[in-house]
C-alpha atoms as a PDB file:
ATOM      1  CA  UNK A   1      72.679 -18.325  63.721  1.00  0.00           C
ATOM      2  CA  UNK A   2      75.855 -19.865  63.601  1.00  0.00           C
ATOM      3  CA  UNK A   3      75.850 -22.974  65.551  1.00  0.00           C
ATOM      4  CA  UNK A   4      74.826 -26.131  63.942  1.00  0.00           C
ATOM      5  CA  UNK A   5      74.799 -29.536  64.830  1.00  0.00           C
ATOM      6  CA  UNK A   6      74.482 -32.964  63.015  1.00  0.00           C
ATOM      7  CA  UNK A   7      70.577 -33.600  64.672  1.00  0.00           C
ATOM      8  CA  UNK A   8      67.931 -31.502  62.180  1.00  0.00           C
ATOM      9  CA  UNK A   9      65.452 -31.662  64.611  1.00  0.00           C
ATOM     10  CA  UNK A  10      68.211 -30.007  67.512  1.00  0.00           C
ATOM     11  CA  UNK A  11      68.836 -27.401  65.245  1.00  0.00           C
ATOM     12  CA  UNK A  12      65.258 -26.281  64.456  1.00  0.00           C
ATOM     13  CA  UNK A  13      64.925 -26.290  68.264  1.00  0.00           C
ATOM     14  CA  UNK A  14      68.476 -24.305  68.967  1.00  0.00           C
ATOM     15  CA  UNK A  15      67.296 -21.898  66.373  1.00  0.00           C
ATOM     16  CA  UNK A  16      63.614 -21.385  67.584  1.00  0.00           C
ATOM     17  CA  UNK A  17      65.129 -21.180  71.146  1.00  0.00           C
ATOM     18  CA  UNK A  18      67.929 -18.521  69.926  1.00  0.00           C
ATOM     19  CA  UNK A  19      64.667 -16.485  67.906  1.00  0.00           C
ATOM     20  CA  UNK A  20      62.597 -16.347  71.415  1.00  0.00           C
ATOM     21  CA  UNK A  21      65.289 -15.537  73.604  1.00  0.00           C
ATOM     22  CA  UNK A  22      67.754 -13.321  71.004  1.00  0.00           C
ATOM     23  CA  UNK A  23      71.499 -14.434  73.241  1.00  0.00           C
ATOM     24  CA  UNK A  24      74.494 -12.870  72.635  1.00  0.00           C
ATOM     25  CA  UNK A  25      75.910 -15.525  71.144  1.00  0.00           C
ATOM     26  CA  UNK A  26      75.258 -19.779  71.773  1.00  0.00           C
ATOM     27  CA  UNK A  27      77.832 -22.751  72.318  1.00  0.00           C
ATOM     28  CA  UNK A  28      77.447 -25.847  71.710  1.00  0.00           C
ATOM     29  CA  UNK A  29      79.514 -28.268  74.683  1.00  0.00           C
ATOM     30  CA  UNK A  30      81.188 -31.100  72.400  1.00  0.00           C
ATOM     31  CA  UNK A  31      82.194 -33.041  76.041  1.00  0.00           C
ATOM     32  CA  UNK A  32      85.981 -33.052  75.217  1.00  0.00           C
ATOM     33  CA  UNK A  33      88.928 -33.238  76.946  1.00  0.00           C
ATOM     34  CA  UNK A  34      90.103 -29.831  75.675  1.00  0.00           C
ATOM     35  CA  UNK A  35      86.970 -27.656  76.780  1.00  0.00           C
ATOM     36  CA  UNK A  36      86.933 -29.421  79.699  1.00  0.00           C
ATOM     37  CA  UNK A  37      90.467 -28.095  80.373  1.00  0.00           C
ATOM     38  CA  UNK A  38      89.663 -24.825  79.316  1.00  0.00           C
ATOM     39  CA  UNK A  39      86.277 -24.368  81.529  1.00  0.00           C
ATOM     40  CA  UNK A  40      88.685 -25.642  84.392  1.00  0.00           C
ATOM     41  CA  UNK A  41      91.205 -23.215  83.809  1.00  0.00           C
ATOM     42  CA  UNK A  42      88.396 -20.818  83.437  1.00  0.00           C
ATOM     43  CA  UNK A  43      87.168 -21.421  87.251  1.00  0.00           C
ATOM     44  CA  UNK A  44      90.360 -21.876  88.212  1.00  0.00           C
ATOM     45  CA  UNK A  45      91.019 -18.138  87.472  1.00  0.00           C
ATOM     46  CA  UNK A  46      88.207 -16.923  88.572  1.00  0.00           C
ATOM     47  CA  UNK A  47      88.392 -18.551  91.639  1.00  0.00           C
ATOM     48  CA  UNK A  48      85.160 -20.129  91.615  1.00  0.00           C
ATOM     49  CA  UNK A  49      86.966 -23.670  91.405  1.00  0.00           C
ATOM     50  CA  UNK A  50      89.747 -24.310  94.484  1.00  0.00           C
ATOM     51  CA  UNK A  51      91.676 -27.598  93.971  1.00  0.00           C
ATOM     52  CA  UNK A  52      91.948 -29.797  96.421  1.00  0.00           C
ATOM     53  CA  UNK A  53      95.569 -30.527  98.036  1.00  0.00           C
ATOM     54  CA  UNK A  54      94.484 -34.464  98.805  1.00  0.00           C
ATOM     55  CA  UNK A  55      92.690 -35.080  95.905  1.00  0.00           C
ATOM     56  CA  UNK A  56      94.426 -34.801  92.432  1.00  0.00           C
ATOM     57  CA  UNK A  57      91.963 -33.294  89.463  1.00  0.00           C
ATOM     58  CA  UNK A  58      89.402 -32.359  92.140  1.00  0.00           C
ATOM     59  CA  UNK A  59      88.031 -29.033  93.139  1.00  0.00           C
ATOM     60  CA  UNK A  60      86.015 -27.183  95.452  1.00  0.00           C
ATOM     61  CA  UNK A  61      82.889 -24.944  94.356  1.00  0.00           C
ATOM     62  CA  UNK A  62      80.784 -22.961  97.145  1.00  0.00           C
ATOM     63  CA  UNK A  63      77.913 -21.804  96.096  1.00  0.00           C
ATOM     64  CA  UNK A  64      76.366 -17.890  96.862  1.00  0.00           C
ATOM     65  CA  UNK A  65      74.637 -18.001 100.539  1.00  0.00           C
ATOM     66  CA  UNK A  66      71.888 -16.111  98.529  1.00  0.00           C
ATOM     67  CA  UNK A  67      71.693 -18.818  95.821  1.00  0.00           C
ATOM     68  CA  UNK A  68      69.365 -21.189  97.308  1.00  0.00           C
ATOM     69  CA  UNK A  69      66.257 -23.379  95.931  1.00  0.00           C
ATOM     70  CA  UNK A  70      63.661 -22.022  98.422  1.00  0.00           C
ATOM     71  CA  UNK A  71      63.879 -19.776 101.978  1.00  0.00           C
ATOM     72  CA  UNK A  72      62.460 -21.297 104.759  1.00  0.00           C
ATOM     73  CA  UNK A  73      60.632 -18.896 105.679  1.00  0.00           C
ATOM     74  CA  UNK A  74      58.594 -18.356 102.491  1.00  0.00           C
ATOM     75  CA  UNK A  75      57.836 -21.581 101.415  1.00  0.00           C
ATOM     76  CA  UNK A  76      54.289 -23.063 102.517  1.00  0.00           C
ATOM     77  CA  UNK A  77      52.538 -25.821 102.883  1.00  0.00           C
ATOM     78  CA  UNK A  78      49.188 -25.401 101.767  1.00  0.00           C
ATOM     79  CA  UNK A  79      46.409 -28.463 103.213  1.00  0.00           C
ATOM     80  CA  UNK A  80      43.302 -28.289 104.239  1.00  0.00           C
ATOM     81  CA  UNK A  81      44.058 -28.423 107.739  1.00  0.00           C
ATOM     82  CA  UNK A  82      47.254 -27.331 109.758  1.00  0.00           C
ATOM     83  CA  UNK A  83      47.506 -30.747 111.259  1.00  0.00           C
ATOM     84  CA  UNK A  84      47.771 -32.320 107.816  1.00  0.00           C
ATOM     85  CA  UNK A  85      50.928 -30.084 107.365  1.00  0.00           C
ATOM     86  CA  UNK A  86      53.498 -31.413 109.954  1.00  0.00           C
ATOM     87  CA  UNK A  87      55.842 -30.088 111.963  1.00  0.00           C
ATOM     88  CA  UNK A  88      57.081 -26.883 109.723  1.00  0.00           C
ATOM     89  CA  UNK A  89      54.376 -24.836 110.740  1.00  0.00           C
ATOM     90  CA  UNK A  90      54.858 -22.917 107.465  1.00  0.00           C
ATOM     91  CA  UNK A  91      50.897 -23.516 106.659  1.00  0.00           C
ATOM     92  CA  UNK A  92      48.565 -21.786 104.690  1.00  0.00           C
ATOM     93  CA  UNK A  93      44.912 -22.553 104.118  1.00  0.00           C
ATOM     94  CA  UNK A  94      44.471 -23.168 100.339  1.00  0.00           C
ATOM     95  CA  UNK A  95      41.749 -20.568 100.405  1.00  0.00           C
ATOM     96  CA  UNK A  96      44.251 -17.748 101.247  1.00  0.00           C
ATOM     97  CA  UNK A  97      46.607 -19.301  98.985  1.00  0.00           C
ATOM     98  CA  UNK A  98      45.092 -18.557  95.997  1.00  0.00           C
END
């Protein structure tokens, strides 16, 4: 591993982390103004960031339509009766849950 940082007890968990999930390779953000500018430039590129006209240093990101936290329509509420669930209808007994 060649990342280190000044915390011991960050490194023995960067390095245990890095052992379990073998990357590629690991950095380390340091918050400055420099790889801020470069991960801006980055997007920028890539077109993930847009800037906005109206709004100096200030950019648009959409995410993926497919990139969501849950689908409606598979996401249940599981109580012991429907009532208790409200008005999403999305209910499932426990029972059948499991």
């Amino acid at each position: 591993m060649n990342v280190a940082v000044k915390n011991n007890k960050l490194n023995k968990w960067i390095k245990e982390t890095a052992d379990l999930c073998r990357p590629d390779d690991i950095y380390i953000c340091d918050g400055s103004t420099k790889e801020y500018n470069l991960m801006i430039e980055k997007l920028l590129e890539s077109g993930i960031a847009i800037p906005l006209k109206k709004r100096p240093n200030s950019f648009l990101f959409r995410s993926d339509p497919s990139d969501v936290a849950r689908v409606e329509d598979r996401t249940y509420i599981s109580t012991s009766s429907k009532e208790d669930a409200g008005p999403t209808y999305n209910w499932i007994a426990p029972e059948e849950l499991k």
